[in-house]
Protein backbone atom coordinates (compact mmCIF):
# COMPACT_ATOMS: atom_id res chain seq x y z
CA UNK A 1 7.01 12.42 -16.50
CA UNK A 2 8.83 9.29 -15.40
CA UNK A 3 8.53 5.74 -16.78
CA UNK A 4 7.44 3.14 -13.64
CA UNK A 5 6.80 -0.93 -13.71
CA UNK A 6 3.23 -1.89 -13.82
CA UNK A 7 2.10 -5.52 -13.72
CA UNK A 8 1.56 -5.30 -17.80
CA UNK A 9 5.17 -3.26 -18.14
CA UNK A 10 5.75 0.37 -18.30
CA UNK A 11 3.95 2.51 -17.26
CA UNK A 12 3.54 6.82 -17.73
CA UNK A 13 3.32 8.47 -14.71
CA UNK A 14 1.18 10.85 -16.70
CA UNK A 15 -0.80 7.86 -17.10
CA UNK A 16 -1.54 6.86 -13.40
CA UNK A 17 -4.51 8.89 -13.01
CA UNK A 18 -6.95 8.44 -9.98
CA UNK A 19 -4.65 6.09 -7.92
CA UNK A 20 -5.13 4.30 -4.88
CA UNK A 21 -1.57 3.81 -2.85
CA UNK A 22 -2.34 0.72 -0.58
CA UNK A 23 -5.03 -1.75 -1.55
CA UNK A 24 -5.21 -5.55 -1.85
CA UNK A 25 -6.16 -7.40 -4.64
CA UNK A 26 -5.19 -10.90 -2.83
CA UNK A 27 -4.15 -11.39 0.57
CA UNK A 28 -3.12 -15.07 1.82
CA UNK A 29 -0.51 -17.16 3.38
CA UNK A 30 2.72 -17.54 1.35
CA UNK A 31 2.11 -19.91 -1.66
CA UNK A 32 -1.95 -20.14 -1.22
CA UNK A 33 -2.71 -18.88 -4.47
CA UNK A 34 -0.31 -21.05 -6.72
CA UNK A 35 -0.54 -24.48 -4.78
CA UNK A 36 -3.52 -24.26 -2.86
CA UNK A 37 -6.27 -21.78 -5.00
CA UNK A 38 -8.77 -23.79 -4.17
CA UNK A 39 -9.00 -22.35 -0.74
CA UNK A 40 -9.61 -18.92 -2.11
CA UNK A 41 -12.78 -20.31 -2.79
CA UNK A 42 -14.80 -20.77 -6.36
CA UNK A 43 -14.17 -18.50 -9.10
CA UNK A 44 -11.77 -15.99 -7.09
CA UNK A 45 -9.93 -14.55 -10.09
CA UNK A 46 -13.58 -13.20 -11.14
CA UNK A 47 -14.12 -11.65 -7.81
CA UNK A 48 -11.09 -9.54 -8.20
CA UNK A 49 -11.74 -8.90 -11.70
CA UNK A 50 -15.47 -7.95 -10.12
CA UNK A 51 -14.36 -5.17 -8.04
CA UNK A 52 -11.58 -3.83 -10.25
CA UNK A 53 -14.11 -3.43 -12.65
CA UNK A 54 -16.15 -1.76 -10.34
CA UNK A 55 -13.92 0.45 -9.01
CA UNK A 56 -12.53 1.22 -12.70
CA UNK A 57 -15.97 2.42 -13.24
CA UNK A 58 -16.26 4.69 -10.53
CA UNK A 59 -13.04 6.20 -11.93
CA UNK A 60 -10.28 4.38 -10.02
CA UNK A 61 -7.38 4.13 -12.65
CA UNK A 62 -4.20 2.81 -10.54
CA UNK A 63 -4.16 0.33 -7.47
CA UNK A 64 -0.83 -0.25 -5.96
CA UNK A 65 -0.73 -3.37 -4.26
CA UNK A 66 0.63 -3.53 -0.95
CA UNK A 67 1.10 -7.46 -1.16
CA UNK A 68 4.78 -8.91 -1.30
CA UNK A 69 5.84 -12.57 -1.31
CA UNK A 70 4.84 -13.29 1.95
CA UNK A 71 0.94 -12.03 1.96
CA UNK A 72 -0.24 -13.68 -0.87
CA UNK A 73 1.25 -11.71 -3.90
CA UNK A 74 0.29 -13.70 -7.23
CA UNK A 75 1.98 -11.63 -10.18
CA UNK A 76 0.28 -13.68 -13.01
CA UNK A 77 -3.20 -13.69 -11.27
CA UNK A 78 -2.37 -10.06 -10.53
CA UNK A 79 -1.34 -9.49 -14.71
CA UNK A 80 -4.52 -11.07 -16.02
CA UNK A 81 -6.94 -9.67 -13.46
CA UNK A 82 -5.65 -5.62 -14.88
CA UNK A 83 -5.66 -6.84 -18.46
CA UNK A 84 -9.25 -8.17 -18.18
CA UNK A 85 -10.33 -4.87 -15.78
CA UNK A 86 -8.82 -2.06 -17.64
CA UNK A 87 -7.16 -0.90 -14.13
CA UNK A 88 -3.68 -0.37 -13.86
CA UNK A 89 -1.78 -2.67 -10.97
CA UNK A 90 1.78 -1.71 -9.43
CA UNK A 91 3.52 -4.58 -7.40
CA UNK A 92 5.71 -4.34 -4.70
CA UNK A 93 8.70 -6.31 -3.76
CA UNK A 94 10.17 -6.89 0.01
CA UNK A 95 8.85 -8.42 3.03
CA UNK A 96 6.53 -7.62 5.67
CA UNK A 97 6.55 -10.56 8.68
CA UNK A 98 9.60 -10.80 10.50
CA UNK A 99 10.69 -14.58 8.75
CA UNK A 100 13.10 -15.68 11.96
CA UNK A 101 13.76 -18.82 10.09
CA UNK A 102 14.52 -17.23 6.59
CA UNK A 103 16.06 -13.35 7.91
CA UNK A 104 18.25 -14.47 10.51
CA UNK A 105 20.13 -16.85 7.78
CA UNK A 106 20.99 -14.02 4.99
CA UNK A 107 22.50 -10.71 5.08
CA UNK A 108 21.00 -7.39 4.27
CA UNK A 109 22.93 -7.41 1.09
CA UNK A 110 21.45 -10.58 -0.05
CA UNK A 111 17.99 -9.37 0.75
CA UNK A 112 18.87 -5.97 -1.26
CA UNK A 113 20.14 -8.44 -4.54
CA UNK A 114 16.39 -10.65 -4.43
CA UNK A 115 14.80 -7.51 -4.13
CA UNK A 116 16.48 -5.63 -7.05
CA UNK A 117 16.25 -8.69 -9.15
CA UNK A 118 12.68 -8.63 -8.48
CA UNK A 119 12.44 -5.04 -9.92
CA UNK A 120 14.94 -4.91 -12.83
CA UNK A 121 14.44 -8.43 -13.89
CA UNK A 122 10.98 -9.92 -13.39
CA UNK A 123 8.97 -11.50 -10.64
CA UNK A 124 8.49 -15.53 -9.82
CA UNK A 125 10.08 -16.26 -12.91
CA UNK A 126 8.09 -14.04 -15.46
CA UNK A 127 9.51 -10.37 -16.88
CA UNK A 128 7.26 -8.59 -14.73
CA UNK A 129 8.42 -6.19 -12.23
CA UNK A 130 7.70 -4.25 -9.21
CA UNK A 131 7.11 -0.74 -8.90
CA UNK A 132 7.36 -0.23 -5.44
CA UNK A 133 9.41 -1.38 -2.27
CA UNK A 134 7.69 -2.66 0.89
CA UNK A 135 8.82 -3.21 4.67
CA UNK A 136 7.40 -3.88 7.85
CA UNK A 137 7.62 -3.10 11.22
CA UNK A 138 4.50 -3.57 13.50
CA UNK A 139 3.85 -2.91 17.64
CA UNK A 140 6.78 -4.70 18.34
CA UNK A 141 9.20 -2.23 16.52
CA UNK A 142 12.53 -2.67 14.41
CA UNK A 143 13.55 -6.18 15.74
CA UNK A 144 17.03 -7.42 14.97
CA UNK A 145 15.31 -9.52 12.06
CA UNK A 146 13.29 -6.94 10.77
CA UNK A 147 16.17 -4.53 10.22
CA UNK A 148 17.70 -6.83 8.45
CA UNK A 149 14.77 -6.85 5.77
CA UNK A 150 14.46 -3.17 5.89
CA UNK A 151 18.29 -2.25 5.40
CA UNK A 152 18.07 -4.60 2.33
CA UNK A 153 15.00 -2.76 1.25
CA UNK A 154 17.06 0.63 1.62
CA UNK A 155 19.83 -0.87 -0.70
CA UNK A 156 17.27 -1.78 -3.25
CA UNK A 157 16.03 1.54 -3.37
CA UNK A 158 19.81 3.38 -3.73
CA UNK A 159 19.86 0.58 -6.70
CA UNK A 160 16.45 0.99 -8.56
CA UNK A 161 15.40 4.18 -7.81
CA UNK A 162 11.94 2.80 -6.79
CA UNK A 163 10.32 4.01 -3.81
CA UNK A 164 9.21 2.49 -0.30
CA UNK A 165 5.94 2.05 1.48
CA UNK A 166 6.52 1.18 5.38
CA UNK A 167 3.99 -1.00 7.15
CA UNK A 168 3.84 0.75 10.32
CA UNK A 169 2.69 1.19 13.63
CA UNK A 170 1.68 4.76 14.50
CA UNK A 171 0.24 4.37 17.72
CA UNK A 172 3.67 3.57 18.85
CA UNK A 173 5.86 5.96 16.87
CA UNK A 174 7.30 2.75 15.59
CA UNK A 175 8.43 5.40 12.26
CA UNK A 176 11.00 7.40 13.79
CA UNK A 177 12.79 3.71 14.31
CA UNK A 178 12.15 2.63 10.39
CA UNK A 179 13.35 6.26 9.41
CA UNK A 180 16.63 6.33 11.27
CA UNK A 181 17.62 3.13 9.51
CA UNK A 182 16.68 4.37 6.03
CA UNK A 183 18.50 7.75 6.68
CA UNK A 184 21.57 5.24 8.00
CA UNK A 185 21.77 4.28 4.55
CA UNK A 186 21.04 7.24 2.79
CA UNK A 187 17.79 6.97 1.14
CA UNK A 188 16.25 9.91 0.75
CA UNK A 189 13.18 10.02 2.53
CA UNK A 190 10.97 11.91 -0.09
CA UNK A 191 11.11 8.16 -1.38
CA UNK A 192 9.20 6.88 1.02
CA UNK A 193 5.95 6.83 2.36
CA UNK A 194 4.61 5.72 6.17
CA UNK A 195 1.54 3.89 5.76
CA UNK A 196 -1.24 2.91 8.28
CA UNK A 197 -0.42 6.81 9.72
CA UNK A 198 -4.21 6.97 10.31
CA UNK A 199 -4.32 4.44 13.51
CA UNK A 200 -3.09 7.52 15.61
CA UNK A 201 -4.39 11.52 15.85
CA UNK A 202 -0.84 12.43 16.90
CA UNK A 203 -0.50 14.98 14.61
CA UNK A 204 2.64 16.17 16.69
CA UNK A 205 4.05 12.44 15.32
CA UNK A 206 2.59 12.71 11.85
CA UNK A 207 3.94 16.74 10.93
CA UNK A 208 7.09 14.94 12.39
CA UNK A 209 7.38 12.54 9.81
CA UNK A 210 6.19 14.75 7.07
CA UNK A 211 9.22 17.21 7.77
CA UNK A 212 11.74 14.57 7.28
CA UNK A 213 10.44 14.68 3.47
CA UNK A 214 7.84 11.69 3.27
CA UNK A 215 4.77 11.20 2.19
CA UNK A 216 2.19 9.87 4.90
CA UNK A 217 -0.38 6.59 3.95
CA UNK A 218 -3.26 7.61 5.36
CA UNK A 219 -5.08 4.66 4.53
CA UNK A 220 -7.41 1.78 6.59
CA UNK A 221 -10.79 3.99 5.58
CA UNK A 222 -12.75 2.49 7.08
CA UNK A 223 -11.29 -0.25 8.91
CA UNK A 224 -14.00 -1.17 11.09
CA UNK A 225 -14.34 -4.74 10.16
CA UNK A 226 -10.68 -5.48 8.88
CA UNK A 227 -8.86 -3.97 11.37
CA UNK A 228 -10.80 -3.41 14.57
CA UNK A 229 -7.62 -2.84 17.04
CA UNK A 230 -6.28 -0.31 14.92
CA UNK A 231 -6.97 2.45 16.97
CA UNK A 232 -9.14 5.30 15.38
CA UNK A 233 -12.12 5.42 14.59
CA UNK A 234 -13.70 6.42 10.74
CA UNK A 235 -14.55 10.41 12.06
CA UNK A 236 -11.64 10.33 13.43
CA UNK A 237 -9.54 9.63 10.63
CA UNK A 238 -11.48 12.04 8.34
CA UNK A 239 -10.66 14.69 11.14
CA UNK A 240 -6.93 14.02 10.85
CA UNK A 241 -6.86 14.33 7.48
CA UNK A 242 -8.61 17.66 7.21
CA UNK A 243 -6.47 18.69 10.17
CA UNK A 244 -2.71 17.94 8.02
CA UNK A 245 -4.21 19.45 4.94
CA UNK A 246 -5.16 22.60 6.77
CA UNK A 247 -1.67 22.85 8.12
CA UNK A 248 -0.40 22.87 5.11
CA UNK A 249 0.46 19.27 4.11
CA UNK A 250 -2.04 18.89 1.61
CA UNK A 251 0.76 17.95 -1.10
CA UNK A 252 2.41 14.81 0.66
CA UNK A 253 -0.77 12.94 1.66
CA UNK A 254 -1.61 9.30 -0.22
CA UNK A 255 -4.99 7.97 0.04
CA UNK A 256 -6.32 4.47 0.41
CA UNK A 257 -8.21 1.82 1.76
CA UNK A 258 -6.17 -1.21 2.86
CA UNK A 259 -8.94 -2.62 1.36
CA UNK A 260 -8.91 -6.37 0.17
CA UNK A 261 -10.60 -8.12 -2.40
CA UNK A 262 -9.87 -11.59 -1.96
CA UNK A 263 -8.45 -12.86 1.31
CA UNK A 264 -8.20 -16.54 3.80
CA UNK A 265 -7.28 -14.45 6.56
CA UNK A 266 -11.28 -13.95 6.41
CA UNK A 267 -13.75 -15.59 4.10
CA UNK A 268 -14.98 -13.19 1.48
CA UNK A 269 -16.54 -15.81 -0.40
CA UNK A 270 -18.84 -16.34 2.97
CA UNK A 271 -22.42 -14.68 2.94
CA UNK A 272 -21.56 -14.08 6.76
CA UNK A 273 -18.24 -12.02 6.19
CA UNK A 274 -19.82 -10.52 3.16
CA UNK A 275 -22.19 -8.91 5.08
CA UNK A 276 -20.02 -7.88 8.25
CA UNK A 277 -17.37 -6.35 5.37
CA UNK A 278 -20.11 -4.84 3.49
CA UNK A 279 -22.01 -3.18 6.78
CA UNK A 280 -18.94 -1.06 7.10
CA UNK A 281 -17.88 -0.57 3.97
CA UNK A 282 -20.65 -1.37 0.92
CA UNK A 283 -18.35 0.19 -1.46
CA UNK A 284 -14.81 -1.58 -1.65
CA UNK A 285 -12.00 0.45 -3.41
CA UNK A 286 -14.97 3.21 -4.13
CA UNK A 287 -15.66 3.99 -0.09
CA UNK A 288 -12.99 6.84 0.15
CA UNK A 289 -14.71 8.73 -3.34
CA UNK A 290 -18.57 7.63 -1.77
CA UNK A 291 -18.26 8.72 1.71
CA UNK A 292 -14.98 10.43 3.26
CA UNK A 293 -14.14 13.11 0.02
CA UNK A 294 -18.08 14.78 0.26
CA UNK A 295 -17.38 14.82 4.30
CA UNK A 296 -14.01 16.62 3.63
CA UNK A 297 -15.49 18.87 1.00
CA UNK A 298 -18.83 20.19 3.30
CA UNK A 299 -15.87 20.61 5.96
CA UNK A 300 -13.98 23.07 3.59
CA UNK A 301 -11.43 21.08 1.38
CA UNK A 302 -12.07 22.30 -2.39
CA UNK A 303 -12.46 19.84 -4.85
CA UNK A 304 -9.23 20.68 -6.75
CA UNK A 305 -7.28 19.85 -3.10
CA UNK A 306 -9.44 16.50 -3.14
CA UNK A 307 -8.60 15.60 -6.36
CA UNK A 308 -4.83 16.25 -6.37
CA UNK A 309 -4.73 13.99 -3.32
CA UNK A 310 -5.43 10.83 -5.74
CA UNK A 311 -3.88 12.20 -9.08
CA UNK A 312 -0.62 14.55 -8.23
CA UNK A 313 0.01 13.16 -4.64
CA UNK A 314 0.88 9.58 -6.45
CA UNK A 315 2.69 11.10 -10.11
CA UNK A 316 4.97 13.48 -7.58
CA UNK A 317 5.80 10.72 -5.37
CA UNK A 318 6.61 7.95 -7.73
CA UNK A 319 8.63 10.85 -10.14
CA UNK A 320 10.37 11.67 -6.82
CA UNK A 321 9.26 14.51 -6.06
């Protein structure tokens, strides 16, 4: 048992329970939520509280939350909304766009202090903390700016102790670039997990990053409507996943959606996205549970497997193990 940083302050990682390892409560332009919530549209707090609540009752217990400063992160929105849902909320610190304005002015050192601060110290000014690292590298790969950002993640990490999700881009093996800097600085990679691994079948890539130590986010299930260049499509995703668990991987595979609640990258207060969002996925934060585990169970995965995939996937990664 280890003691982590929740939204509402330490947490158990006994206590995590059925945890989802990239979803987004709010997603938004930088500042949105505190100086413009308006344009989240009426009553958006509730929404989130909505399908928390939901998901809480179809047993979701933890949601990490893959938002950092710069997509719309809101850590007293993101407080209230778990007190008032009864669903526990890890936050993540770090960037994810490449900021050419803002990363080619500091150092990676200054990056690491911000981000440290943010996880021993408190977030936008209040004592809560993040429980989880976050960088990003997309199609384009580790540009000059972006390692910046992602060697000041690695020093956070050597500091805190917390782990690191990597937005990545799988189609183009963009991983093996974010790992080599992170080894570079000596983090050790069962620390960190590569997310969006699903938007390739390359399982020649993917048993390539698990044997460096990491977890894989298998995550964007089902992506249709979000995220409809990412590549695979939902069967194929399922397939991958029952492909690495049959070779053996079953233990260092995390879960999720990518899901998003509330968003103005897309209007989910619209009856027209609504209904696009809720063609291909009806069921939010619940769709993985509702749809893709009985698939994976009637193609041979036991339900102990299943459920160890949501319960001791996410205790062993955040104890470190």
């Amino acid at each position: 048992m280890k003691i982590i940083n929740s939204v509402l302050g330490p947490l158990e990682t006994s206590k995590l329970g059925v945890t989802l390892m990239h979803e987004h409560l709010l997603g938004s332009t930088p500042g949105i939520p505190q100086i413009f919530p308006e344009l989240l549209g009426k009553d958006y707090k509730e929404r989130i509280i909505k399908g928390l609540t939901y998901a809480k009752q179809g047993g979701i217990n933890t949601i990490v939350d893959a938002a950092p400063m710069d997509l719309g992160r809101d850590i007293k929105v993101f407080a209230e909304v778990s007190q008032a849902s009864g669903v526990n909320v890890i936050a993540c610190s770090g960037l994810l766009f490449e900021l050419p304005r803002l990363s080619g002015t500091f150092t990676a050192d200054q990056f690491a202090q911000v981000f440290t601060r943010e996880i021993q110290v408190g977030i936008e000014g209040t004592n809560i903390k993040a429980g989880i690292l976050k960088s990003e590298s997309d199609y384009v790969g580790v540009t000059p700016n972006v390692a910046i950002i992602l060697r000041g993640v690695a020093r956070a990490q050597l500091a805190t102790g917390v782990p690191i999700m990597l937005h990545s881009y799988s189609p183009g093996q963009v991983g093996r670039q974010q790992l080599a800097i992170l080894k570079e600085e000596g983090v050790d990679l069962r620390r960190v997990k590569v997310d969006h691994s699903l938007d390739t079948t390359d399982l020649e890539y993917l048993t390539w990053i698990l044997e460096q130590g990491c977890y894989l986010g298998l995550d964007r299930i089902p992506g249709v409507h979000l995220f409809p260049k990412a590549g695979a499509s939902v069967e194929a995703r399922i397939n991958t996943i029952k492909a690495l668990i049959d070779r053996g991987y079953a233990n260092r595979l995390l879960l999720s959606h990518d899901g998003v609640l509330v968003s103005t990258f897309f209007d989910t207060n619209s009856k027209a996205d609504k209904e696009k969002i809720a063609k291909d996925n009806p069921y939010d934060f619940l769709y993985i549970h509702k749809i893709v585990l009985p698939k994976l169970h009637k193609m041979g995965v036991s339900e102990e497997v299943l459920e160890s995939l949501f319960v001791d996937n996410p205790r062993q990664f955040f104890e470190g193990n």
